[in-house]
PDB file of N, CA and C in Angstrom:
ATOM      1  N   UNK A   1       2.085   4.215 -17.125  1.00  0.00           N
ATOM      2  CA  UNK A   1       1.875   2.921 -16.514  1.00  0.00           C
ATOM      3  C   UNK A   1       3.201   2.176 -16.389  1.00  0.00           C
ATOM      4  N   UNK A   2       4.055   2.105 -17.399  1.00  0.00           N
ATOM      5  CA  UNK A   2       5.356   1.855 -17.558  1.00  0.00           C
ATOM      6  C   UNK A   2       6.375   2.062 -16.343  1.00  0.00           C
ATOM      7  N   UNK A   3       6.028   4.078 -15.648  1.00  0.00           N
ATOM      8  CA  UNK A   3       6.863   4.105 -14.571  1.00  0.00           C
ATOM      9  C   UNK A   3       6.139   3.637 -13.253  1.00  0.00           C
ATOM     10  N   UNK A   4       4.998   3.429 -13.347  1.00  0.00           N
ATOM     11  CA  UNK A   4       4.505   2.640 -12.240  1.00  0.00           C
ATOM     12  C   UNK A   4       4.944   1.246 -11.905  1.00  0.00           C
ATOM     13  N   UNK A   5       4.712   0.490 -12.963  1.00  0.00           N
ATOM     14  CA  UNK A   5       5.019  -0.744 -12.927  1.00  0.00           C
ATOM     15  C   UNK A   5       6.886  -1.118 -12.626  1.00  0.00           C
ATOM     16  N   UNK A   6       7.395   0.111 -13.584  1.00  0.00           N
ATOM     17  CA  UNK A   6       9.153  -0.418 -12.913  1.00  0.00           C
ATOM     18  C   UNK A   6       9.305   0.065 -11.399  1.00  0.00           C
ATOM     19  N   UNK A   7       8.341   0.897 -11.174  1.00  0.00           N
ATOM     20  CA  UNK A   7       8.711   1.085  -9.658  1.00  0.00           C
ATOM     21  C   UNK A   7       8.164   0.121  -8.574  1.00  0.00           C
ATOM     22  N   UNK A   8       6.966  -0.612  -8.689  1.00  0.00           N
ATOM     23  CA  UNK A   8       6.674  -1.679  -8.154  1.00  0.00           C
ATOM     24  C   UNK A   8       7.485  -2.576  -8.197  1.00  0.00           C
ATOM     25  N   UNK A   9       8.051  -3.102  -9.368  1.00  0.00           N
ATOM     26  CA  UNK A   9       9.593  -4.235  -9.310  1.00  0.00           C
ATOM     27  C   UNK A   9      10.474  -3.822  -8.541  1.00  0.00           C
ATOM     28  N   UNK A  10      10.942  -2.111  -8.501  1.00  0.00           N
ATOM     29  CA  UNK A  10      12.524  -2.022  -7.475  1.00  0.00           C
ATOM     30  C   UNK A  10      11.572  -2.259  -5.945  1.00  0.00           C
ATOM     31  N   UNK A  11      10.267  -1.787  -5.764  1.00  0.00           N
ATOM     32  CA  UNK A  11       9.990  -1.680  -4.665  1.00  0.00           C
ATOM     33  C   UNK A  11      10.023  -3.213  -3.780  1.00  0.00           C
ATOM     34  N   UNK A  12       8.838  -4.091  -4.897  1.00  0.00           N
ATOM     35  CA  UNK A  12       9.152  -5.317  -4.346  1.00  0.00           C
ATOM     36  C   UNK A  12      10.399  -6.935  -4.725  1.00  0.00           C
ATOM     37  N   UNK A  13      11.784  -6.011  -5.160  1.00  0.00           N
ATOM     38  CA  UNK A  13      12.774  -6.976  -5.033  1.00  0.00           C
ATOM     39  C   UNK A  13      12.803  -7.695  -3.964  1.00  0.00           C
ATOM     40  N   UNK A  14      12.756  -7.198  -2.786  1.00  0.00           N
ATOM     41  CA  UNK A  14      12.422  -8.306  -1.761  1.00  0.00           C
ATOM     42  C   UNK A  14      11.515  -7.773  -0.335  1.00  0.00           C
ATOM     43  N   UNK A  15      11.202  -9.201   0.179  1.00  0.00           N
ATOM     44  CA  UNK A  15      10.427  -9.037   0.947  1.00  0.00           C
ATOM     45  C   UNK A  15      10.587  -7.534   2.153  1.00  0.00           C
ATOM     46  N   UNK A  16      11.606  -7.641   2.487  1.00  0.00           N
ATOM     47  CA  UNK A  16      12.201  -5.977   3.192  1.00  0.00           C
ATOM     48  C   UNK A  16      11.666  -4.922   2.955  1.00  0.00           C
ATOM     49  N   UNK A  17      12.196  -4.515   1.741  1.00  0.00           N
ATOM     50  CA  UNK A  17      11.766  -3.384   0.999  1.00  0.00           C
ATOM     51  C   UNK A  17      10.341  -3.355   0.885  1.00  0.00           C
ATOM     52  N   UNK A  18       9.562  -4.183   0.496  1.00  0.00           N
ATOM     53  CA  UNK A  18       8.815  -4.112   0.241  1.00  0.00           C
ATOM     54  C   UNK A  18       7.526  -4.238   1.419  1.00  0.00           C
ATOM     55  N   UNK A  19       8.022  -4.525   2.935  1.00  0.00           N
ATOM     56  CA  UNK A  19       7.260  -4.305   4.014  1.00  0.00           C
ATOM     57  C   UNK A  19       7.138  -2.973   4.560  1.00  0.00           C
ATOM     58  N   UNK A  20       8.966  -2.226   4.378  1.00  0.00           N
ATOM     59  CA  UNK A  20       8.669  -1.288   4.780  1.00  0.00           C
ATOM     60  C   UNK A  20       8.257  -0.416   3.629  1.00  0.00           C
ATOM     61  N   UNK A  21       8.179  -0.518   2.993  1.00  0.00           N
ATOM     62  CA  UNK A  21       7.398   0.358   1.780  1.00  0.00           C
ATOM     63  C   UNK A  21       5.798   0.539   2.043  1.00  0.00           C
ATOM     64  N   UNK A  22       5.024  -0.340   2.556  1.00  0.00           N
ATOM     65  CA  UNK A  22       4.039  -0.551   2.395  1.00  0.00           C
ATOM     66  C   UNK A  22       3.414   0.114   3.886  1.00  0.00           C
ATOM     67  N   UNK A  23       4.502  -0.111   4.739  1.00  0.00           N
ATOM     68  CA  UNK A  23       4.080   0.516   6.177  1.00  0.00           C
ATOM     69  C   UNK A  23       4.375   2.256   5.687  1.00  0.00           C
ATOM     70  N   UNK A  24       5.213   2.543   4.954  1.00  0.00           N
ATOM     71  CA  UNK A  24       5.220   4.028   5.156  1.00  0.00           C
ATOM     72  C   UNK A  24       4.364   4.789   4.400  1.00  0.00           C
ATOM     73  N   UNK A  25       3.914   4.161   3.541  1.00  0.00           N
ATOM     74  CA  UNK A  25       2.906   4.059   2.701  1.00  0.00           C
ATOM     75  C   UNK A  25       1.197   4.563   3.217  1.00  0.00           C
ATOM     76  N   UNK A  26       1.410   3.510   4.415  1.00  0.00           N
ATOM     77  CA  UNK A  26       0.224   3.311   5.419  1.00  0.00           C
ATOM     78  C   UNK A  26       0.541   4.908   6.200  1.00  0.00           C
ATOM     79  N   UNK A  27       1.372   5.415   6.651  1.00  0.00           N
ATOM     80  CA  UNK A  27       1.800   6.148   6.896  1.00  0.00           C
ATOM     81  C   UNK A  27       1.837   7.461   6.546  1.00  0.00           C
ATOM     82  N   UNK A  28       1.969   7.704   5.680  1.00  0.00           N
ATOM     83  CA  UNK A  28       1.772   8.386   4.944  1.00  0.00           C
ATOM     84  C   UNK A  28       0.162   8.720   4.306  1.00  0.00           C
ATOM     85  N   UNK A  29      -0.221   8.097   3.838  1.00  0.00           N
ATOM     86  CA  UNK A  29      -2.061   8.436   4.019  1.00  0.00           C
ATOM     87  C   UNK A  29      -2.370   8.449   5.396  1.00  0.00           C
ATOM     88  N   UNK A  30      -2.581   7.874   6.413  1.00  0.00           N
ATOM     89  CA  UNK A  30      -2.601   8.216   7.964  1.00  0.00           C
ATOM     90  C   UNK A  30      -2.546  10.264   7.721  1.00  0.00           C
ATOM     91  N   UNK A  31      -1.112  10.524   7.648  1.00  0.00           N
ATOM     92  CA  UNK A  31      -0.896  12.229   7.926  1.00  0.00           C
ATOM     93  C   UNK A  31      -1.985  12.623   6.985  1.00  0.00           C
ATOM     94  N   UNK A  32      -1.590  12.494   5.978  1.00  0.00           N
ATOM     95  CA  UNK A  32      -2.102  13.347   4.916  1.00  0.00           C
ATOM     96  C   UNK A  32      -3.229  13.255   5.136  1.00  0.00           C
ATOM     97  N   UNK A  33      -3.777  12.346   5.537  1.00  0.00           N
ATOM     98  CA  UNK A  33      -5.736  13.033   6.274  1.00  0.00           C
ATOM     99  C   UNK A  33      -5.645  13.355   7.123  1.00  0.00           C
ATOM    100  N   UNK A  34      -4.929  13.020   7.961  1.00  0.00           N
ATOM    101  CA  UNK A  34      -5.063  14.072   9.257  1.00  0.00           C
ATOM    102  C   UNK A  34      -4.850  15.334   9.233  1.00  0.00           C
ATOM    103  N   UNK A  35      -4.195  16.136   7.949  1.00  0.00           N
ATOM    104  CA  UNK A  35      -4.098  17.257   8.249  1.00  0.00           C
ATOM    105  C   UNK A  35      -5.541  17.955   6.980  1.00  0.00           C
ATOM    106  N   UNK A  36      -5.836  17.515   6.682  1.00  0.00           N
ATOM    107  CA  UNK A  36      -7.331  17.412   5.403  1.00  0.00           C
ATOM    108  C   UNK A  36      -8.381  18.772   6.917  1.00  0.00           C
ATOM    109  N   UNK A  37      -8.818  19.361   5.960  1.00  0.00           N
ATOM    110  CA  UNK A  37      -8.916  20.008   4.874  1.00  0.00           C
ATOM    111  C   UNK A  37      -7.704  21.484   5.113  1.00  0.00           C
ATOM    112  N   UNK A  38      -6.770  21.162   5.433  1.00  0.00           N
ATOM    113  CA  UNK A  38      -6.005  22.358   5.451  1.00  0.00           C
ATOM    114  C   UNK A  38      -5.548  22.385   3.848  1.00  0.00           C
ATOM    115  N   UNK A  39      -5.458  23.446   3.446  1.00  0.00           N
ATOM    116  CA  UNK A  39      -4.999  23.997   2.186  1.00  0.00           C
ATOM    117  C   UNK A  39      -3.669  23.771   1.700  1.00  0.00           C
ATOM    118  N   UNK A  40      -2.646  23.721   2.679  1.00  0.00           N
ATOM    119  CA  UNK A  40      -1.453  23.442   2.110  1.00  0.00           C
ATOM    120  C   UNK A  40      -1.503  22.232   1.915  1.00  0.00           C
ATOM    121  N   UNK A  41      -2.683  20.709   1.937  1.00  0.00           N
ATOM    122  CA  UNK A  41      -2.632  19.294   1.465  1.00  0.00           C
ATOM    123  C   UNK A  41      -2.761  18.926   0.207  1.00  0.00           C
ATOM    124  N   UNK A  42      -3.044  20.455  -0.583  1.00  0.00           N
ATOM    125  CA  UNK A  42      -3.449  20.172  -2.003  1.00  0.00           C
ATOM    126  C   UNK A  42      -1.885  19.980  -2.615  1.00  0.00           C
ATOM    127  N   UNK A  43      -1.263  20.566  -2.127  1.00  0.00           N
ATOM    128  CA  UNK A  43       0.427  20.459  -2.532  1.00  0.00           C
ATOM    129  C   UNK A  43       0.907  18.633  -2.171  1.00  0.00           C
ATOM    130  N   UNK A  44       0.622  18.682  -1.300  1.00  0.00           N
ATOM    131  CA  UNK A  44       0.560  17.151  -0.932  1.00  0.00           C
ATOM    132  C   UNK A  44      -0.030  15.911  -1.892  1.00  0.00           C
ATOM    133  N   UNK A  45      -1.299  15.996  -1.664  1.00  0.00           N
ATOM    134  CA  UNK A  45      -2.030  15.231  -2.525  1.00  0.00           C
ATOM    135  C   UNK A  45      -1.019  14.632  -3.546  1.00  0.00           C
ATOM    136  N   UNK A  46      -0.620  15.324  -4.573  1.00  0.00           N
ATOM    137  CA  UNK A  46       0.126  13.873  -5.881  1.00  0.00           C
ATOM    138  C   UNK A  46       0.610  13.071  -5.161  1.00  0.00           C
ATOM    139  N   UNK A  47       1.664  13.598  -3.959  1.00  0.00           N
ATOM    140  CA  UNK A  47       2.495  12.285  -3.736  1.00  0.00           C
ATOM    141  C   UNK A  47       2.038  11.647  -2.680  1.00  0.00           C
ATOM    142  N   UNK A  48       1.329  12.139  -2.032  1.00  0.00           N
ATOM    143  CA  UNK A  48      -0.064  11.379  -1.018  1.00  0.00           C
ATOM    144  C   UNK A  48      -0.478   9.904  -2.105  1.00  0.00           C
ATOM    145  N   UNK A  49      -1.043  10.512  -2.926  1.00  0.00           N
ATOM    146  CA  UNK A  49      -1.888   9.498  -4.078  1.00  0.00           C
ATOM    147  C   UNK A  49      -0.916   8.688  -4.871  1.00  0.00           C
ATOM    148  N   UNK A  50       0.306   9.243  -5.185  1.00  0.00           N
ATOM    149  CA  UNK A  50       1.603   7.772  -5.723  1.00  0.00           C
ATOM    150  C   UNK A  50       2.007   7.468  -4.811  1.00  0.00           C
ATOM    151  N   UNK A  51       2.090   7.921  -3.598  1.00  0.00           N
ATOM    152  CA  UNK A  51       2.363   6.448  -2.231  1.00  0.00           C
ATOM    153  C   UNK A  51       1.517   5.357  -2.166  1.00  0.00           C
ATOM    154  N   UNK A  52      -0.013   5.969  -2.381  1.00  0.00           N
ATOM    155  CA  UNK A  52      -1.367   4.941  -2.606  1.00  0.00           C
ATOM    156  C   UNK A  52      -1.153   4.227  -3.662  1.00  0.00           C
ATOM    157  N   UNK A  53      -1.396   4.841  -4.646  1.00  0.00           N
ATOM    158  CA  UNK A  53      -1.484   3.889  -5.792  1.00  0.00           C
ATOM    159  C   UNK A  53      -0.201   2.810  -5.890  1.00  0.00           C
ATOM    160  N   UNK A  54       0.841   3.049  -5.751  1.00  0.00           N
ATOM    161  CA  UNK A  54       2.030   2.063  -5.570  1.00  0.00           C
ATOM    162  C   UNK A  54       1.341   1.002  -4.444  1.00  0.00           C
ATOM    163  N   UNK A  55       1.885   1.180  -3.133  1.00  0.00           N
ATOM    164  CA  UNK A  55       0.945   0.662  -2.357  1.00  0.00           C
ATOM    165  C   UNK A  55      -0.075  -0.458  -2.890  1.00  0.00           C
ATOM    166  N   UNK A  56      -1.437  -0.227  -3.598  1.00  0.00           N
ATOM    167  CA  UNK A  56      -2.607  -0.740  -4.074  1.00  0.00           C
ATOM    168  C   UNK A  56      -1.495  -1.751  -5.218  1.00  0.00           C
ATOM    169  N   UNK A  57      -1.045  -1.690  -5.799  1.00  0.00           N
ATOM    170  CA  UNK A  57      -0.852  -2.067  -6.783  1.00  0.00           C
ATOM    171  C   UNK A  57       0.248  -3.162  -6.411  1.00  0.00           C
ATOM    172  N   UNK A  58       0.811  -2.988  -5.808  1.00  0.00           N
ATOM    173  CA  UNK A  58       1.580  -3.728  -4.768  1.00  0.00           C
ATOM    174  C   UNK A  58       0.621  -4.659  -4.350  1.00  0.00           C
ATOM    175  N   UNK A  59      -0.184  -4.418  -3.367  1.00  0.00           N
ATOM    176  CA  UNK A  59      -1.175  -5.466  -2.746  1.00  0.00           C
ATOM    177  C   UNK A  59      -1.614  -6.609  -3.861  1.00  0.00           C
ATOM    178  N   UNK A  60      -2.112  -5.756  -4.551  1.00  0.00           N
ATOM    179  CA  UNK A  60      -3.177  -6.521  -5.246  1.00  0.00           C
ATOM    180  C   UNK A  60      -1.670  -7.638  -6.305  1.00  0.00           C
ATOM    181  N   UNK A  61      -0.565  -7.708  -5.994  1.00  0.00           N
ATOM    182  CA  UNK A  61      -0.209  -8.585  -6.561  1.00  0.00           C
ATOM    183  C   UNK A  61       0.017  -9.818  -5.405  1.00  0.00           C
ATOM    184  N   UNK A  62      -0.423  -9.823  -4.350  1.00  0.00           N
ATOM    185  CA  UNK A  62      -0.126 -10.900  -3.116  1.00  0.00           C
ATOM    186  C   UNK A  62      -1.871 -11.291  -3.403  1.00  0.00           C
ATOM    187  N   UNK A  63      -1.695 -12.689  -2.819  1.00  0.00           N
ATOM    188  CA  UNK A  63      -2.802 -13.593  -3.155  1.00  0.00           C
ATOM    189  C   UNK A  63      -3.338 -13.707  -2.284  1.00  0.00           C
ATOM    190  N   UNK A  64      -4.661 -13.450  -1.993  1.00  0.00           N
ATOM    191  CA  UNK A  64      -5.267 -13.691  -0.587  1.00  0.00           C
ATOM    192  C   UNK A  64      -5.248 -14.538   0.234  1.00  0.00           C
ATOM    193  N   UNK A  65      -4.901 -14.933   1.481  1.00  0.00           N
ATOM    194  CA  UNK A  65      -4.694 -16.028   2.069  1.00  0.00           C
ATOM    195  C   UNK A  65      -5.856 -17.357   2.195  1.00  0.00           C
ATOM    196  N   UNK A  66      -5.207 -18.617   1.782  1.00  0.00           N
ATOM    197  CA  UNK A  66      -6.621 -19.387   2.261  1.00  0.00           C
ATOM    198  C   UNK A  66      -6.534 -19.506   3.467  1.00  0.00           C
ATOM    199  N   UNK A  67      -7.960 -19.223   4.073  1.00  0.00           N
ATOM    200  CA  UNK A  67      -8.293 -19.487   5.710  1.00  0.00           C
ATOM    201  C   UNK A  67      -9.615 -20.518   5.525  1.00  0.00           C
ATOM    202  N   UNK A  68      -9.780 -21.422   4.444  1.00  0.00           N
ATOM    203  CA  UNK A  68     -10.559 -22.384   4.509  1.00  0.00           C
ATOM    204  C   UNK A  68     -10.618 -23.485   5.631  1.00  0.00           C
ATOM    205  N   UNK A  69      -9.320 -23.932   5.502  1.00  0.00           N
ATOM    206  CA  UNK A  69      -8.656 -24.978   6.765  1.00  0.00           C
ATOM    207  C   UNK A  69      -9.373 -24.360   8.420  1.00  0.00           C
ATOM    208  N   UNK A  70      -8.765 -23.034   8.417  1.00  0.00           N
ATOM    209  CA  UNK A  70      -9.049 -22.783  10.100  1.00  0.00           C
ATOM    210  C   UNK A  70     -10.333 -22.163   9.927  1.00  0.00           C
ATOM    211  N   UNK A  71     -10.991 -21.908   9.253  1.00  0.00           N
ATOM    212  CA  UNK A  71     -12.560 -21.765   8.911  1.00  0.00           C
ATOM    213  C   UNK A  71     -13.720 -23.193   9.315  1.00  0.00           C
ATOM    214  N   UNK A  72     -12.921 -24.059   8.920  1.00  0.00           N
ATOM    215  CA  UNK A  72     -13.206 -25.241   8.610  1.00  0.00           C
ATOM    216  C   UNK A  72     -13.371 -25.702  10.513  1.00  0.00           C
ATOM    217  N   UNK A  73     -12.374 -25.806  11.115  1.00  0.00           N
ATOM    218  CA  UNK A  73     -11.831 -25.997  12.527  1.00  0.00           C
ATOM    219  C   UNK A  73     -12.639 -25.276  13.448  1.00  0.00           C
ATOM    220  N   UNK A  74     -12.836 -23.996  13.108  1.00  0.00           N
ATOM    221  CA  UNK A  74     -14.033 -22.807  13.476  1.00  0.00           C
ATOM    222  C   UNK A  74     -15.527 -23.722  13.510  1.00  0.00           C
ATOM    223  N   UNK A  75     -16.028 -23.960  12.781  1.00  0.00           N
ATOM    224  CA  UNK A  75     -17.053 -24.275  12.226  1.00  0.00           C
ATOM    225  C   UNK A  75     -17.438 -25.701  13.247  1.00  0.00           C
ATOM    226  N   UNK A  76     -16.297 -26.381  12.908  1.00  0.00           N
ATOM    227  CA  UNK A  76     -16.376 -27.877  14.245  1.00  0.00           C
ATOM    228  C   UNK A  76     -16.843 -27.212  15.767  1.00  0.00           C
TER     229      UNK A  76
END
């Protein structure tokens, strides 16, 4: 958990890094199912799944946006 977590800090030092991290990320699961169920994806898979899990773990530290306000405006 330790090397997860220091790699989420170098990843998100700043906003940069950490966009394109997240797009290649996206990217990267994109292929790796697309080429599912071929056999050579099982070789794939770990680092398929630590692009994800970084990724996830990443997200889930950004705060969901409030859209109460233009919800609100919607609603009028």
């Amino acid at each position: 958990m330790k090397l997860l977590d220091d790699a989420v800090e170098a990843i998100i030092e700043d906003d940069e890094t950490k966009k394109a991290y997240l797009q290649r990320a996206t990217r990267v699961t994109r292929i790796f199912k697309a080429i599912l169920p071929d056999p050579l994806a099982n070789e794939l898979a770990p680092d398929a799944i630590l692009f994800s899990v970084l990724a996830e773990k990443i997200r889930s530290l950004t705060p969901a946006p409030d859209i109460s306000e233009v919800m609100g405006k919607v609603e009028e």
